[in-house]
Protein backbone atom coordinates (compact mmCIF):
# COMPACT_ATOMS: atom_id res chain seq x y z
CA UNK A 1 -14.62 -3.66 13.31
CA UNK A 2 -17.98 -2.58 11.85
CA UNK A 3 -17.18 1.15 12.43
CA UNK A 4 -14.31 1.56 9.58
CA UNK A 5 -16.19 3.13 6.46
CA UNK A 6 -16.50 6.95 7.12
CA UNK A 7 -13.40 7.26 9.40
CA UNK A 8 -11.71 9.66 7.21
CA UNK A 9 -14.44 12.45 7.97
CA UNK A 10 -12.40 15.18 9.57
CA UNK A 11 -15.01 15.26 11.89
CA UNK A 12 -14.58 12.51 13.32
CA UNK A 13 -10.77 13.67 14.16
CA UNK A 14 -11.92 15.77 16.70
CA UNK A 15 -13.14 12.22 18.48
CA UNK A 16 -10.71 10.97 20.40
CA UNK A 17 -9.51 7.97 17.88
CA UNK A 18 -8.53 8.43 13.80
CA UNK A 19 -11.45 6.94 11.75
CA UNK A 20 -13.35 6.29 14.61
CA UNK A 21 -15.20 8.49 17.90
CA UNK A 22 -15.14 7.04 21.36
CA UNK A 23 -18.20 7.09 24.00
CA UNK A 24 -16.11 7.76 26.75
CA UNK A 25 -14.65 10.13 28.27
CA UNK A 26 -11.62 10.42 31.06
CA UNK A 27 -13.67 12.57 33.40
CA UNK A 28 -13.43 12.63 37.00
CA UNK A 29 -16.67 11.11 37.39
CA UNK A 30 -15.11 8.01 35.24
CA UNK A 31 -12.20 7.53 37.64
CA UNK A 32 -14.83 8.08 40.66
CA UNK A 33 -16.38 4.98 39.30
CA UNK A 34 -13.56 3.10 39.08
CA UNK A 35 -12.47 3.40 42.57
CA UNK A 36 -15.91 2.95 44.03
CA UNK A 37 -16.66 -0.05 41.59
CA UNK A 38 -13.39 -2.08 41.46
CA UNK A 39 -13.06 -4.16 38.16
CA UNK A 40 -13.09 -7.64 38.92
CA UNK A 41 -10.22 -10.02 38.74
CA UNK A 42 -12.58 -11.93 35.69
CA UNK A 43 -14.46 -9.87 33.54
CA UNK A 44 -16.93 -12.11 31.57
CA UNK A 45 -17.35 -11.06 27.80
CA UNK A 46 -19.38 -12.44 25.17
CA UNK A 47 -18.60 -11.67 21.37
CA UNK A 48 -19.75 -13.51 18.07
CA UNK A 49 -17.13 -15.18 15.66
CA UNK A 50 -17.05 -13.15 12.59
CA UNK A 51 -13.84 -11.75 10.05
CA UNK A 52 -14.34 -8.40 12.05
CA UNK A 53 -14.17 -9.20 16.03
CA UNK A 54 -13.41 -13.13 16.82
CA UNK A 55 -11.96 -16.20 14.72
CA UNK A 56 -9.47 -18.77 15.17
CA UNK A 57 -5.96 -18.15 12.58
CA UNK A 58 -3.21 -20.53 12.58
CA UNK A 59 -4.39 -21.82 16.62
CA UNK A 60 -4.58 -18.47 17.34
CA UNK A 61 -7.14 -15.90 18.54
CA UNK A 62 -7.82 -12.88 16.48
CA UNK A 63 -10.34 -10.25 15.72
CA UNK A 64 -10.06 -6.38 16.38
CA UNK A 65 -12.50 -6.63 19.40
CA UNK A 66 -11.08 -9.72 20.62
CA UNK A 67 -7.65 -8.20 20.46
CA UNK A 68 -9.00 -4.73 22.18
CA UNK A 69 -10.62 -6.31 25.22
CA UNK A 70 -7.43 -8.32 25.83
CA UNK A 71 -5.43 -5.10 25.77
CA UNK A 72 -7.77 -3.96 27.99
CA UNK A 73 -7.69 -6.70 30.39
CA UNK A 74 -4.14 -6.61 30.46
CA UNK A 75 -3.64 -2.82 31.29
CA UNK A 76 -6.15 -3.82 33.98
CA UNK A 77 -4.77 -6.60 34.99
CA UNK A 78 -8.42 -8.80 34.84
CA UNK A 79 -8.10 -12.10 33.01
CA UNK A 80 -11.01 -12.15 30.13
CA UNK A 81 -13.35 -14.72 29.85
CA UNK A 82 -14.63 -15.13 26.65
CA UNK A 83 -17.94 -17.02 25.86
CA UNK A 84 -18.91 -16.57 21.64
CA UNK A 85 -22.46 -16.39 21.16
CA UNK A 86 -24.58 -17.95 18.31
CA UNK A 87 -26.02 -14.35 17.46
CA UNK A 88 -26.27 -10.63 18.24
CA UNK A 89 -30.02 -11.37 19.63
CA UNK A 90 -28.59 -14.13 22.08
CA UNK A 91 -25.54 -11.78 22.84
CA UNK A 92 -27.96 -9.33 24.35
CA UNK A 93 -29.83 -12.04 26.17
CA UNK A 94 -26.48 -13.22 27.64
CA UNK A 95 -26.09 -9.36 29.06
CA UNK A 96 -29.77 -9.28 30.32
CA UNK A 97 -29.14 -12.20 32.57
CA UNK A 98 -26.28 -11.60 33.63
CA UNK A 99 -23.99 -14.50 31.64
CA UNK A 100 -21.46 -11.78 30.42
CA UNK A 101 -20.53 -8.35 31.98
CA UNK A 102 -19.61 -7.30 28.35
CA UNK A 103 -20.54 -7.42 24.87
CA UNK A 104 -17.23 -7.35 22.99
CA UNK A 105 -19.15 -6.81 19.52
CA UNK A 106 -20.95 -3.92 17.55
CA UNK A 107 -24.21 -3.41 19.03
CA UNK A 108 -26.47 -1.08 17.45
CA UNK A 109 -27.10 2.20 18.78
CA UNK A 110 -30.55 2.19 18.36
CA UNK A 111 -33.61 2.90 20.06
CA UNK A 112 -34.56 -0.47 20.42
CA UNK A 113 -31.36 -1.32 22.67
CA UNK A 114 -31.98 1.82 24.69
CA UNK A 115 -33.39 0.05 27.72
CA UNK A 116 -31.13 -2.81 27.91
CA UNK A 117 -27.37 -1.46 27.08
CA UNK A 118 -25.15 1.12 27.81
CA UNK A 119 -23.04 1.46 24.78
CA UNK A 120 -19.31 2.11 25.62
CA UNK A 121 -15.78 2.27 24.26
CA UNK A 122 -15.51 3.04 20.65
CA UNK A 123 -18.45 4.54 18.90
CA UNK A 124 -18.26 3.44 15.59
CA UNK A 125 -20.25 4.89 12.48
CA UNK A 126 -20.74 2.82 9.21
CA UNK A 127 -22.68 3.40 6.05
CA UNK A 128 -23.60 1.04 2.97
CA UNK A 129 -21.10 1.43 0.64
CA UNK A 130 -21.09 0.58 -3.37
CA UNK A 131 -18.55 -2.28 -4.31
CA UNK A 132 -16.91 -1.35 -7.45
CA UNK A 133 -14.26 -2.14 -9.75
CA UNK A 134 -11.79 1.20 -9.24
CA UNK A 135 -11.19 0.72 -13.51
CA UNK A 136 -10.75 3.92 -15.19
CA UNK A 137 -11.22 6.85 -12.86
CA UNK A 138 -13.47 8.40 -15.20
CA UNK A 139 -16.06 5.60 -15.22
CA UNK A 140 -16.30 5.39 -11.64
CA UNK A 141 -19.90 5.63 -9.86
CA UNK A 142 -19.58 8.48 -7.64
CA UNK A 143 -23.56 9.62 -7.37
CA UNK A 144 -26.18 6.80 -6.67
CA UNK A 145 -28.18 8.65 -9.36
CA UNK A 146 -25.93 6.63 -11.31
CA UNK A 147 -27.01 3.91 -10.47
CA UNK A 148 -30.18 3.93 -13.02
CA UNK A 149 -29.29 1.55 -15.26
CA UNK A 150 -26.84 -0.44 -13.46
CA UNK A 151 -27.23 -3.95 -12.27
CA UNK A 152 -26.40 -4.43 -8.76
CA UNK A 153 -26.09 -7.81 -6.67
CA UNK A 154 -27.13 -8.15 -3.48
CA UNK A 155 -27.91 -10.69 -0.69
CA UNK A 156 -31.67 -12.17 -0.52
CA UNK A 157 -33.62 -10.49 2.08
CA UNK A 158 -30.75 -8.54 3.45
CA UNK A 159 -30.69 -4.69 4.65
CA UNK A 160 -28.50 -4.22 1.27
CA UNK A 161 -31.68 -5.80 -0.72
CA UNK A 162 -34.10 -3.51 1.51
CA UNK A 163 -31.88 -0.09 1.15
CA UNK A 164 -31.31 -0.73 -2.40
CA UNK A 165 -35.22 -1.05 -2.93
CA UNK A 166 -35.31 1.82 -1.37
CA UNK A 167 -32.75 3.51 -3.17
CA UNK A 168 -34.51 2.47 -6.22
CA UNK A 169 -38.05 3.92 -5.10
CA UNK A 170 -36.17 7.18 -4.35
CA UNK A 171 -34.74 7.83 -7.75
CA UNK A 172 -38.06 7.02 -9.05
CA UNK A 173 -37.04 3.36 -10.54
CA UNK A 174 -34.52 2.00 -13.08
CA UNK A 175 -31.83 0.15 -10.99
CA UNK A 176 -31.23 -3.53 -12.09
CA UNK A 177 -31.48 -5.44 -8.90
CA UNK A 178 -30.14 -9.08 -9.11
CA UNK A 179 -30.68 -11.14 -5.50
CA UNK A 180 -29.26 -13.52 -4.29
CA UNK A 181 -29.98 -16.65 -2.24
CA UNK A 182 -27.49 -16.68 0.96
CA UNK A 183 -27.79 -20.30 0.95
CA UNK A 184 -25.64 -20.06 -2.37
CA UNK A 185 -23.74 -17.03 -2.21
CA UNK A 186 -22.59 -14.83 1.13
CA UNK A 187 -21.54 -11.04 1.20
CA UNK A 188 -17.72 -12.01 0.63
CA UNK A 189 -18.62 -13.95 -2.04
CA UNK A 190 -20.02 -11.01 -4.27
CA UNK A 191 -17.18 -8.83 -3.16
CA UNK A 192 -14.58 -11.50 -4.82
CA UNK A 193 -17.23 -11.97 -7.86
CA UNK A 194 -17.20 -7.84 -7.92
CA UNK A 195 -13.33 -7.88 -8.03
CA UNK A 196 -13.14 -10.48 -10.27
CA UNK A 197 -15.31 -9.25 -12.98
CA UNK A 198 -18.41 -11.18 -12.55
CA UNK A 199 -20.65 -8.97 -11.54
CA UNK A 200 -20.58 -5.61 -11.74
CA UNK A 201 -22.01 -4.04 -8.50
CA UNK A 202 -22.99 -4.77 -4.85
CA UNK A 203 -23.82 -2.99 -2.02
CA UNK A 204 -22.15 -4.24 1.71
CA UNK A 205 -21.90 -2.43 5.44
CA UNK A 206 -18.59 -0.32 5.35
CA UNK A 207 -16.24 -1.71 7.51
CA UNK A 208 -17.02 -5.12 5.34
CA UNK A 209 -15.87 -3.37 2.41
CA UNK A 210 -12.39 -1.95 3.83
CA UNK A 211 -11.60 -5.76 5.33
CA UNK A 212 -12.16 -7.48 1.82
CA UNK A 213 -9.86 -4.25 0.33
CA UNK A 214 -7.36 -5.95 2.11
CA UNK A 215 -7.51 -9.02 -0.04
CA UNK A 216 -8.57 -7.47 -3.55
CA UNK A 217 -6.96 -3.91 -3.91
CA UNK A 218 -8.65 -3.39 -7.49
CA UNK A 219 -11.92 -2.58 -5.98
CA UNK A 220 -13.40 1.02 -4.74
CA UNK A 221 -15.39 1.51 -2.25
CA UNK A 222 -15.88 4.88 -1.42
CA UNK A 223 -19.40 5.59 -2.28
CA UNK A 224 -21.96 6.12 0.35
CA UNK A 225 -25.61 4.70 0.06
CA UNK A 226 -27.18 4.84 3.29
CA UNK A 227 -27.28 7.01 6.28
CA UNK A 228 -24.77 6.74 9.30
CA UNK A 229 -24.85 3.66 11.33
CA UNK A 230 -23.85 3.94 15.23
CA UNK A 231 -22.76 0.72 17.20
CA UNK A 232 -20.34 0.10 19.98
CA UNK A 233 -19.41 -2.51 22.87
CA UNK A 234 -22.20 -2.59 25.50
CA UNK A 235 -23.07 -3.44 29.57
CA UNK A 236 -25.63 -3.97 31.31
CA UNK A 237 -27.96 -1.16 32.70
CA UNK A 238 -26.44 -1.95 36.15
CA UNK A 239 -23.12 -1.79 35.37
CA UNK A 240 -22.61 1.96 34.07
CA UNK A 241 -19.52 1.99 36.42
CA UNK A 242 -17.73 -0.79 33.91
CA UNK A 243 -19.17 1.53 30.91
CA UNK A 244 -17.73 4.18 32.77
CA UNK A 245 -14.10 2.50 33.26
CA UNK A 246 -14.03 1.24 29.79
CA UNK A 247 -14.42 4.86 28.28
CA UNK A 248 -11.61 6.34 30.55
CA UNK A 249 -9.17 3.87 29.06
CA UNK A 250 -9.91 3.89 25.72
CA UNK A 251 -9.90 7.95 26.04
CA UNK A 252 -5.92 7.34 27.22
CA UNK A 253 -2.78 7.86 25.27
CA UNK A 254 -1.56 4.17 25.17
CA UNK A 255 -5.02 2.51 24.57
CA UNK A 256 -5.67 4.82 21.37
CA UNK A 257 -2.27 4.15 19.83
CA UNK A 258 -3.28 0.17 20.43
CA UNK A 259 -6.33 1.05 18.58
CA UNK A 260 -4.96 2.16 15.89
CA UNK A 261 -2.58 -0.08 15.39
CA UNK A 262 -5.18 -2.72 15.48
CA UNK A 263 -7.41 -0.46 12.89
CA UNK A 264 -4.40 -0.94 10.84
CA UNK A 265 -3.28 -4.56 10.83
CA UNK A 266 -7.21 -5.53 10.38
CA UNK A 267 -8.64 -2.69 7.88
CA UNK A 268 -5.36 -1.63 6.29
CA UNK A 269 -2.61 -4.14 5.48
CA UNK A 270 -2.63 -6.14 2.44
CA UNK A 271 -3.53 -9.69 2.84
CA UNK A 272 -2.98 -10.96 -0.39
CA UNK A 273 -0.96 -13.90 -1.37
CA UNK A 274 1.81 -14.36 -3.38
CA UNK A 275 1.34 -14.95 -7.37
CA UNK A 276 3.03 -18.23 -7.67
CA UNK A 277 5.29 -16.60 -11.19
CA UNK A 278 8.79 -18.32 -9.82
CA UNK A 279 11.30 -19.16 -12.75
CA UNK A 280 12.42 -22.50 -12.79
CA UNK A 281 14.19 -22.47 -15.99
CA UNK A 282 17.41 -22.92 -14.69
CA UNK A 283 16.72 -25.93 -12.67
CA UNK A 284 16.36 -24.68 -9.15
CA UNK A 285 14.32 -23.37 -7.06
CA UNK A 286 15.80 -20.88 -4.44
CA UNK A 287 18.66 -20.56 -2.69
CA UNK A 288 17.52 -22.66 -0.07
CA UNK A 289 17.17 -26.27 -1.76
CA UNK A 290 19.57 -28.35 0.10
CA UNK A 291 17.67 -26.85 3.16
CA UNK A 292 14.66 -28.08 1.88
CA UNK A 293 16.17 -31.62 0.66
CA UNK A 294 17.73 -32.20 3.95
CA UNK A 295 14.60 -31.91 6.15
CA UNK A 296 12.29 -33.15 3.53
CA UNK A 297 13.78 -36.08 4.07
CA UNK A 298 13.01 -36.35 7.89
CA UNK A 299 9.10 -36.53 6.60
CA UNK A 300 9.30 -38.65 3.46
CA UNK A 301 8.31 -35.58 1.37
CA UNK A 302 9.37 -34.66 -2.23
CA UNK A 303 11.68 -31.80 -1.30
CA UNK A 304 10.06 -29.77 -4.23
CA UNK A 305 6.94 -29.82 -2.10
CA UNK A 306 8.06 -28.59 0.78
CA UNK A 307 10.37 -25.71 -1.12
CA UNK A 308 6.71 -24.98 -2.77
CA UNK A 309 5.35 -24.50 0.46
CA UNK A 310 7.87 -22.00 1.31
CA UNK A 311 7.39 -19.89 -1.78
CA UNK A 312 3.92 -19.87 -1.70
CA UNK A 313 4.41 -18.82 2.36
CA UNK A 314 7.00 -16.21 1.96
CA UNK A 315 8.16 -16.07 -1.77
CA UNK A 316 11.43 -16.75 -0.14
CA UNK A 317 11.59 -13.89 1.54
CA UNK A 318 13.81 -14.52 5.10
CA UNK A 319 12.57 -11.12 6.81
CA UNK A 320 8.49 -10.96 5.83
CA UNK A 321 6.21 -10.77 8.28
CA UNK A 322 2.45 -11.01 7.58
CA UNK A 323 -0.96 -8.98 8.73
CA UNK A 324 -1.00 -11.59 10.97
CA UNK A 325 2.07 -11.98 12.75
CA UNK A 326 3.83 -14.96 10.80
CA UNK A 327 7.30 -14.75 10.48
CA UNK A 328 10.11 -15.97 8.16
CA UNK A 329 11.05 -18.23 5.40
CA UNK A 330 8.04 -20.94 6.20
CA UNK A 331 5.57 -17.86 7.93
CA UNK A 332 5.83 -19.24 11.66
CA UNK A 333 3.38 -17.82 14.06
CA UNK A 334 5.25 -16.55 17.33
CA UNK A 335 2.76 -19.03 19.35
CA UNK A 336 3.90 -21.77 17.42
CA UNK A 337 6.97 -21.50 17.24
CA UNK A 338 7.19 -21.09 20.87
CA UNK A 339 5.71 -24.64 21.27
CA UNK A 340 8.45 -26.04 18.98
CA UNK A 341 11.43 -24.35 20.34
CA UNK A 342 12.15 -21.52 18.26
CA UNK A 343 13.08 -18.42 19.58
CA UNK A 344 12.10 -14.94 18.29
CA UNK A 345 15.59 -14.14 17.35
CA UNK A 346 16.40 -16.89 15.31
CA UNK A 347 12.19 -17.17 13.34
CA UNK A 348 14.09 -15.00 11.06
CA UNK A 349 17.14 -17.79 10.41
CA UNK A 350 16.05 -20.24 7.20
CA UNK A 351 17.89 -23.48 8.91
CA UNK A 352 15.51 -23.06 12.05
CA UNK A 353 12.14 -22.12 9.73
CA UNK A 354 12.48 -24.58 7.66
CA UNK A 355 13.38 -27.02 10.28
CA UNK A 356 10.90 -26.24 12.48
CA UNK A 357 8.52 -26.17 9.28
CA UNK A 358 9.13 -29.96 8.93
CA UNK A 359 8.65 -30.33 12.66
CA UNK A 360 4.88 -29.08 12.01
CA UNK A 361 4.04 -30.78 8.76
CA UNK A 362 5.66 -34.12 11.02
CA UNK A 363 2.24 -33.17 13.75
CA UNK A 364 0.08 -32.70 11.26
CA UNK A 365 0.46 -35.38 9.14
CA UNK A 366 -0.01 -37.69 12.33
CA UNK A 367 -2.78 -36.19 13.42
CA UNK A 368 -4.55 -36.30 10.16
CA UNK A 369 -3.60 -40.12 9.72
CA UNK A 370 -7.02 -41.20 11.44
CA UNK A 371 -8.96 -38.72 9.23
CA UNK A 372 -7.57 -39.26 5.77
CA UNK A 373 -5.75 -42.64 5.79
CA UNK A 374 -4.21 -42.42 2.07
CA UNK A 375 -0.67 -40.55 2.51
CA UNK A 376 -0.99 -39.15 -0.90
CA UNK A 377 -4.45 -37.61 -0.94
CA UNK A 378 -3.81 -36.11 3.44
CA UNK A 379 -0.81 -33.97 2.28
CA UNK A 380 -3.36 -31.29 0.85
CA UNK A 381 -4.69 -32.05 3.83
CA UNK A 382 -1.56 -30.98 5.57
CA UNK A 383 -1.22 -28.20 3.28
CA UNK A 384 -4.44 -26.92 4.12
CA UNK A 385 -3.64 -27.27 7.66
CA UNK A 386 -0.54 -25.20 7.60
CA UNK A 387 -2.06 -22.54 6.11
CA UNK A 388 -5.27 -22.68 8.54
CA UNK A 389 -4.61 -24.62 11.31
CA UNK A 390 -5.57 -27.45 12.27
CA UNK A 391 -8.92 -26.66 13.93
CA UNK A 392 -10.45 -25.92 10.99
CA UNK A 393 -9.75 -28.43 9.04
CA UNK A 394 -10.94 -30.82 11.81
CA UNK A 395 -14.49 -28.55 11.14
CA UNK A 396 -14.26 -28.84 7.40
CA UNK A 397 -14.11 -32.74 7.53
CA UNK A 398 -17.17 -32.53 9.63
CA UNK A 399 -19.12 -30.20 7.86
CA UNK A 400 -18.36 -32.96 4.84
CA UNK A 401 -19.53 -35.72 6.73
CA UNK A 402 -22.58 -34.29 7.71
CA UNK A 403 -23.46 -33.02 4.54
CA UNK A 404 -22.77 -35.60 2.24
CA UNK A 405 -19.80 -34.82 1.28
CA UNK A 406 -16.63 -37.46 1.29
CA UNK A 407 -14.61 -36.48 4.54
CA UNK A 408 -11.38 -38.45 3.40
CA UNK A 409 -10.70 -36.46 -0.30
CA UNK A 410 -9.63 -32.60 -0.55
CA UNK A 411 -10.64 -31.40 -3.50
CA UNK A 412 -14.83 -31.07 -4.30
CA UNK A 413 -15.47 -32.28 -0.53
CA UNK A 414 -13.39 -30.68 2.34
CA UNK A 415 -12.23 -28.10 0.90
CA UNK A 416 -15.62 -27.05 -0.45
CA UNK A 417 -17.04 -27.68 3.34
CA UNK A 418 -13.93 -25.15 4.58
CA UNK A 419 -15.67 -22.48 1.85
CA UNK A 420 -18.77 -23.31 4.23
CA UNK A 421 -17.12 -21.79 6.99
CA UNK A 422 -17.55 -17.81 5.98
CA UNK A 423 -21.08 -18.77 6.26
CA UNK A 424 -22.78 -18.24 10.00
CA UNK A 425 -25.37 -20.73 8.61
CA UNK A 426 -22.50 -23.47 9.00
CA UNK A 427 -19.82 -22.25 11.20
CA UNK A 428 -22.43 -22.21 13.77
CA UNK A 429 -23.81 -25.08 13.21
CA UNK A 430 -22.89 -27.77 15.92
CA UNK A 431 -20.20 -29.87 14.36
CA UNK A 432 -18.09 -26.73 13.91
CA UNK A 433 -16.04 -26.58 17.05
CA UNK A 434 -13.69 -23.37 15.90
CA UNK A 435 -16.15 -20.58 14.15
CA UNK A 436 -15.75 -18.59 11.14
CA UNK A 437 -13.08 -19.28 9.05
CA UNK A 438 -12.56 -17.21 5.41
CA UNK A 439 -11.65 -20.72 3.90
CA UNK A 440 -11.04 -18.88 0.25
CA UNK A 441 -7.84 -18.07 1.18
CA UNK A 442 -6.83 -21.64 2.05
CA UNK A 443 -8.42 -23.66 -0.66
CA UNK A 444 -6.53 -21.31 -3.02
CA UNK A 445 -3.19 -22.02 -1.18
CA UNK A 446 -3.31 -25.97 -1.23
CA UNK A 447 -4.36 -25.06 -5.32
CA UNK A 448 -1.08 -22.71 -5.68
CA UNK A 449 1.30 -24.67 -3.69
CA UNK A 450 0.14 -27.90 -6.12
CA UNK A 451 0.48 -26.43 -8.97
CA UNK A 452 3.94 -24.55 -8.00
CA UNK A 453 5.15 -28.81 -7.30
CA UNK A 454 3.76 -29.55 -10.11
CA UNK A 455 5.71 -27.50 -12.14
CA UNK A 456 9.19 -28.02 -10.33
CA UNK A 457 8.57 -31.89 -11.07
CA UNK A 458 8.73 -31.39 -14.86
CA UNK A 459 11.70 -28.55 -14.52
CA UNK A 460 13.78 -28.92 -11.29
CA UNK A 461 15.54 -32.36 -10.82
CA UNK A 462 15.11 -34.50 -7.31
């Protein structure tokens, strides 16, 4: 969550969470609260769809808060309610009146919020950090005096613009400052440009910074440009007692070891995908291939295709499981493969994957069939779909219908309108039914898993 920049402070050790410290406490006064104000069988909590607390991944719910608050509720045995807000301002109006007994997001810890929230659970403290390529060690910024000189990239009217004019004033001038229309470039975007050479600097919130290291592990960003940042859940003012119970939990044994399992899996573990480098010289493409002829058959599919699919899922690999919980040759999500049969103890098994693989693609490809009528020009819809889900592909054609874009072909038109779905300007607008999405990641698999066909067609025989 937005806490994650500073957490290797040894002070903050002495909290009771690693790289993060907690607002509560498991005083008596905490459990007094608890048995005088009984949690309710529904707790109401409002959050906001973002990469760092709520979005929707393969038809299932993620985020670190969202995953928190449902440990939460099921240690408590309360069933969690969750309404997403547009923004952090209508968030707060949600508490005031009562619409939510919880915000399940950062809130500031700020003056400002003094007399309408109790902050509660995990305190967490970010800075501004400096985006940088890690290169040679000894050409590393590690001063922002050294930034004099430099050109840096940051969003139009941001805080980064404001603290890096700042910055500027306080070193007495001489920083290069490029900015940048959000309507044309987001935050993630100048992280990828960052790590892939061009531009050379930018400056994002902390816990940003550690979520894109996940996806490109050449950058560093370890350098510090503005002071501490303090945010946490919230209540209501009349609700202390909730406050109150929320602390005592996360202050327990279990709960922190949940926590930091979740800091983990979100801030930590490498979501990268696969370089597509497989060697098809000798005419074959794993050792799965008649697995892959057999049930590309059941969908009228090139069995090269599929077997593409599956390298650019797992690389082959029968026992991988990913950040996110997908399993197995074809990268299953325990959800779905639930709905189609497959037990945990055999997501592992190639047959079943790949079967049950075919069994999705099968779905999708019928429910795409009103959306994208050509067969030829949906299966990158289906690709995309595989990778995404569904959900948000269904957004992405609308976003392209509404903007002018042509809802029925992949490449220049839906799959630019999923790229419009890191932006809050678009996946909040009203035709987007299933929030944020970080579409990069999918556009770049239906590419790979293309080009990967492509080449088996000229190498590999049907």
């Amino acid at each position: 969550m937005r806490s994650l920049a500073t957490m290797l402070l040894s002070v903050l050790l002495v909290c009771t969470l690693a790289y993060s410290c907690r607002g509560g406490s498991t005083s008596e006064s905490a459990e007094a609260a608890d048995s005088i104000h009984s949690i309710p069988d529904t707790l109401r909590v409002g959050t906001l769809y973002s990469p760092l607390s709520y979005f929707i991944y393969r038809e299932e719910q993620m985020g670190y808060d969202y995953d928190l608050i449902k440990q939460f509720g099921a240690d408590k045995g309360v069933y969690i309610d969750l309404v997403v807000a547009p923004s952090i301002s209508s968030l707060l109006e949600m508490l005031d009146s009562g619409k939510v007994d919880l915000a399940a997001y950062e809130i500031p810890i700020i003056a400002a919020n003094r007399d309408r929230v109790i902050p509660c659970g995990v305190e967490n403290i970010t800075h501004q950090v400096l985006v940088q390529p890690k290169g040679n060690p000894d050409s590393l910024i590690t001063d922002v005096t050294q930034l004099v000189g430099r050109e840096v990239y940051v969003e139009k009217d941001s805080k980064y613009q404001h603290r890096l004019a700042n910055l500027n004033d306080e070193l007495g001038g001489g920083i290069m400052m490029h900015v940048v229309d959000q309507d044309t470039l987001i935050t993630e975007d100048l992280i990828e440009m960052v790590s892939s050479g061009k531009i050379p600097l930018t400056i994002v919130d902390s816990d940003i910074a550690r979520l894109n290291k996940t996806y490109y592990n050449s950058l560093d960003v370890s350098l510090e440009v503005s002071f501490p940042q303090r945010s946490s859940w919230g209540v209501p003012l009349d609700k202390a007692w909730l406050a109150d119970s929320i602390n005592a939990w996360i202050g327990s044994s279990e709960p922190r070891q949940a926590q930091e399992k979740l800091l983990k899996r979100y801030f930590e573990l490498s979501k990268n995908s696969p370089s597509l480098s497989l060697d098809l010289s000798k005419g074959r493409m794993s050792p799965y291939d008649n697995l892959f002829k057999k049930y590309a058959k059941e969908i009228g599919w090139d069995w090269r295709m599929l077997a593409s699919q599956g390298y650019a899922e797992s690389r082959f690999d029968t026992t991988v499981v990913s950040w996110a919980g997908a399993r197995g040759l074809m990268q299953i999500m325990p959800r779905t493969a639930r709905a189609y049969g497959l037990s945990m103890n055999r997501i592992s098994n190639p047959e079943a994957s790949i079967s049950t693989a075919t069994a999705i693609i099968r779905d999708l490809d019928k429910s795409l069939s009103r959306y994208v009528p050509d067969p030829e020009e949906r299966k990158k819809f289906v690709v995309a779909a595989y990778n995404s889900g569904i959900a948000h592909i269904y957004d992405a054609i609308a976003l392209a219908r509404k903007y002018g874009k042509n809802p029925q072909v992949w490449s220049g038109n839906v799959a630019e309108a999923l790229l419009m779905k890191a932006n809050p300007d678009y996946y909040n607008d009203p035709v987007c039914k299933y929030g944020y999405f970080r579409g990069k990641e999918t556009t770049n698999y239906v590419i790979k898993v293309f080009d990967m066909y492509n080449r088996a067609r000229k190498n590999v025989p049907v």
